[in-house]
Protein backbone atom coordinates (compact mmCIF):
# COMPACT_ATOMS: atom_id res chain seq x y z
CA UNK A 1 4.21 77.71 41.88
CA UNK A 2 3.20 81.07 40.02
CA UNK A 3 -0.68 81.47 39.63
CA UNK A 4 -1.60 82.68 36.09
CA UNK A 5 -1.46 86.37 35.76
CA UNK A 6 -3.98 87.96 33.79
CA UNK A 7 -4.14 91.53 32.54
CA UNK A 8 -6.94 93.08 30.99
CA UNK A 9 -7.01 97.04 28.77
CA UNK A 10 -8.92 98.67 26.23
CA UNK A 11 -7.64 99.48 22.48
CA UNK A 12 -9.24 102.11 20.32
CA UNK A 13 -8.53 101.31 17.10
CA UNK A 14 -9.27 103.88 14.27
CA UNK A 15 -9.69 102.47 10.64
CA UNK A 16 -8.74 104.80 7.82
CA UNK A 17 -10.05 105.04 4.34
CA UNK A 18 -7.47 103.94 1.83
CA UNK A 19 -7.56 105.25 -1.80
CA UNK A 20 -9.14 102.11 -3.22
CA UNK A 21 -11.12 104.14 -6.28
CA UNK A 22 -9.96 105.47 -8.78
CA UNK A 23 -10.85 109.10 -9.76
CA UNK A 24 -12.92 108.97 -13.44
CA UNK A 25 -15.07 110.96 -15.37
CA UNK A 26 -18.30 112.00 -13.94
CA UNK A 27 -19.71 111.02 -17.28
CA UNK A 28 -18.78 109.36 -20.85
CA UNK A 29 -17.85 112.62 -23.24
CA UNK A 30 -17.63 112.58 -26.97
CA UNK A 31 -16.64 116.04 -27.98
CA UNK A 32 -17.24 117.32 -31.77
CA UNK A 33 -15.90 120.82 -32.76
CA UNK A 34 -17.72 122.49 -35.70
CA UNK A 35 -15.62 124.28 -38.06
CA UNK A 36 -16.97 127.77 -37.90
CA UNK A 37 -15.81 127.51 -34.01
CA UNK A 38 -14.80 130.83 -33.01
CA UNK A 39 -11.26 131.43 -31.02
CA UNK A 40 -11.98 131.20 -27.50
CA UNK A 41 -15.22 129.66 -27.79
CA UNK A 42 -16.18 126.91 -25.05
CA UNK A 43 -15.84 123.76 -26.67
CA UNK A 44 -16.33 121.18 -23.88
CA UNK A 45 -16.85 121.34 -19.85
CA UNK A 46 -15.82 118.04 -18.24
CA UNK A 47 -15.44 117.14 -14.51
CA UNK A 48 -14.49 114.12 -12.13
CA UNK A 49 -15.45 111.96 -9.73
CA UNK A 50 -13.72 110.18 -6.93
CA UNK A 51 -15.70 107.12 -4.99
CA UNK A 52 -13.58 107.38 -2.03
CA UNK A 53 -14.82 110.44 0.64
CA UNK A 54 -12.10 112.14 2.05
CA UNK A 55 -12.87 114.14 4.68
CA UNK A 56 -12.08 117.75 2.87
CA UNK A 57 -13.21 116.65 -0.56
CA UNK A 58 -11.28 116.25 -3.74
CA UNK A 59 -9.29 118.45 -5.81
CA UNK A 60 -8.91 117.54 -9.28
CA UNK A 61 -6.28 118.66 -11.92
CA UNK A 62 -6.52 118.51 -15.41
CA UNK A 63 -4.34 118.83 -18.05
CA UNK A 64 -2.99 118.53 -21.76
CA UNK A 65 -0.51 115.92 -23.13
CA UNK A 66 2.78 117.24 -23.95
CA UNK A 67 1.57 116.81 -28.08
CA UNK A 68 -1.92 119.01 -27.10
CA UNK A 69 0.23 121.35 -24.90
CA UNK A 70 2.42 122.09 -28.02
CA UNK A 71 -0.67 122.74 -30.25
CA UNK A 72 -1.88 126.55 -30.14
CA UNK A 73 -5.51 125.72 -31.31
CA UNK A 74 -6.98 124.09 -27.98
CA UNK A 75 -6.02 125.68 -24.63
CA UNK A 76 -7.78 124.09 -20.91
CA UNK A 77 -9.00 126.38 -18.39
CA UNK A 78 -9.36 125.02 -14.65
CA UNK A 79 -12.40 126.86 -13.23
CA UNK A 80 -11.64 125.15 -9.68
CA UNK A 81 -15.05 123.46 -9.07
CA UNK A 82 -13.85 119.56 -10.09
């Protein structure tokens, strides 16, 4: 007869955030643009948040639909703070 043979170890096991959030506004915007607007003038700053906390933070891009791309009158500036 073999006896039982038992064996015993230790696992580290690391658990890893997973991208369960959604990035989304920081904040509802509803953006107006007066008429006597001058060219270049600021019209609306937004940013973005991201629930999940990556270790090296987030980096958000921004960006116009193909239609708003193709219009001249609104341009978007990324001023790399999110």
């Amino acid at each position: 007869e073999n006896p039982a043979q038992t064996g015993r170890g230790y696992v580290a096991i690391t658990i890893l955030d997973i991208n369960d959030n959604a990035p989304e506004f920081a904040m509802d915007y509803e953006t107006t643009v007066c008429e006597n607007a001058q060219p270049g003038q600021v019209i609306q700053k937004i940013s973005a948040i991201d629930k999940d906390d990556p270790p090296n933070g987030h980096q958000f891009y921004f960006s116009l639909t193909a239609e708003a791309a193709n219009n001249h009158n609104f341009t978007l500036q990324d001023n790399k703070g999110n």
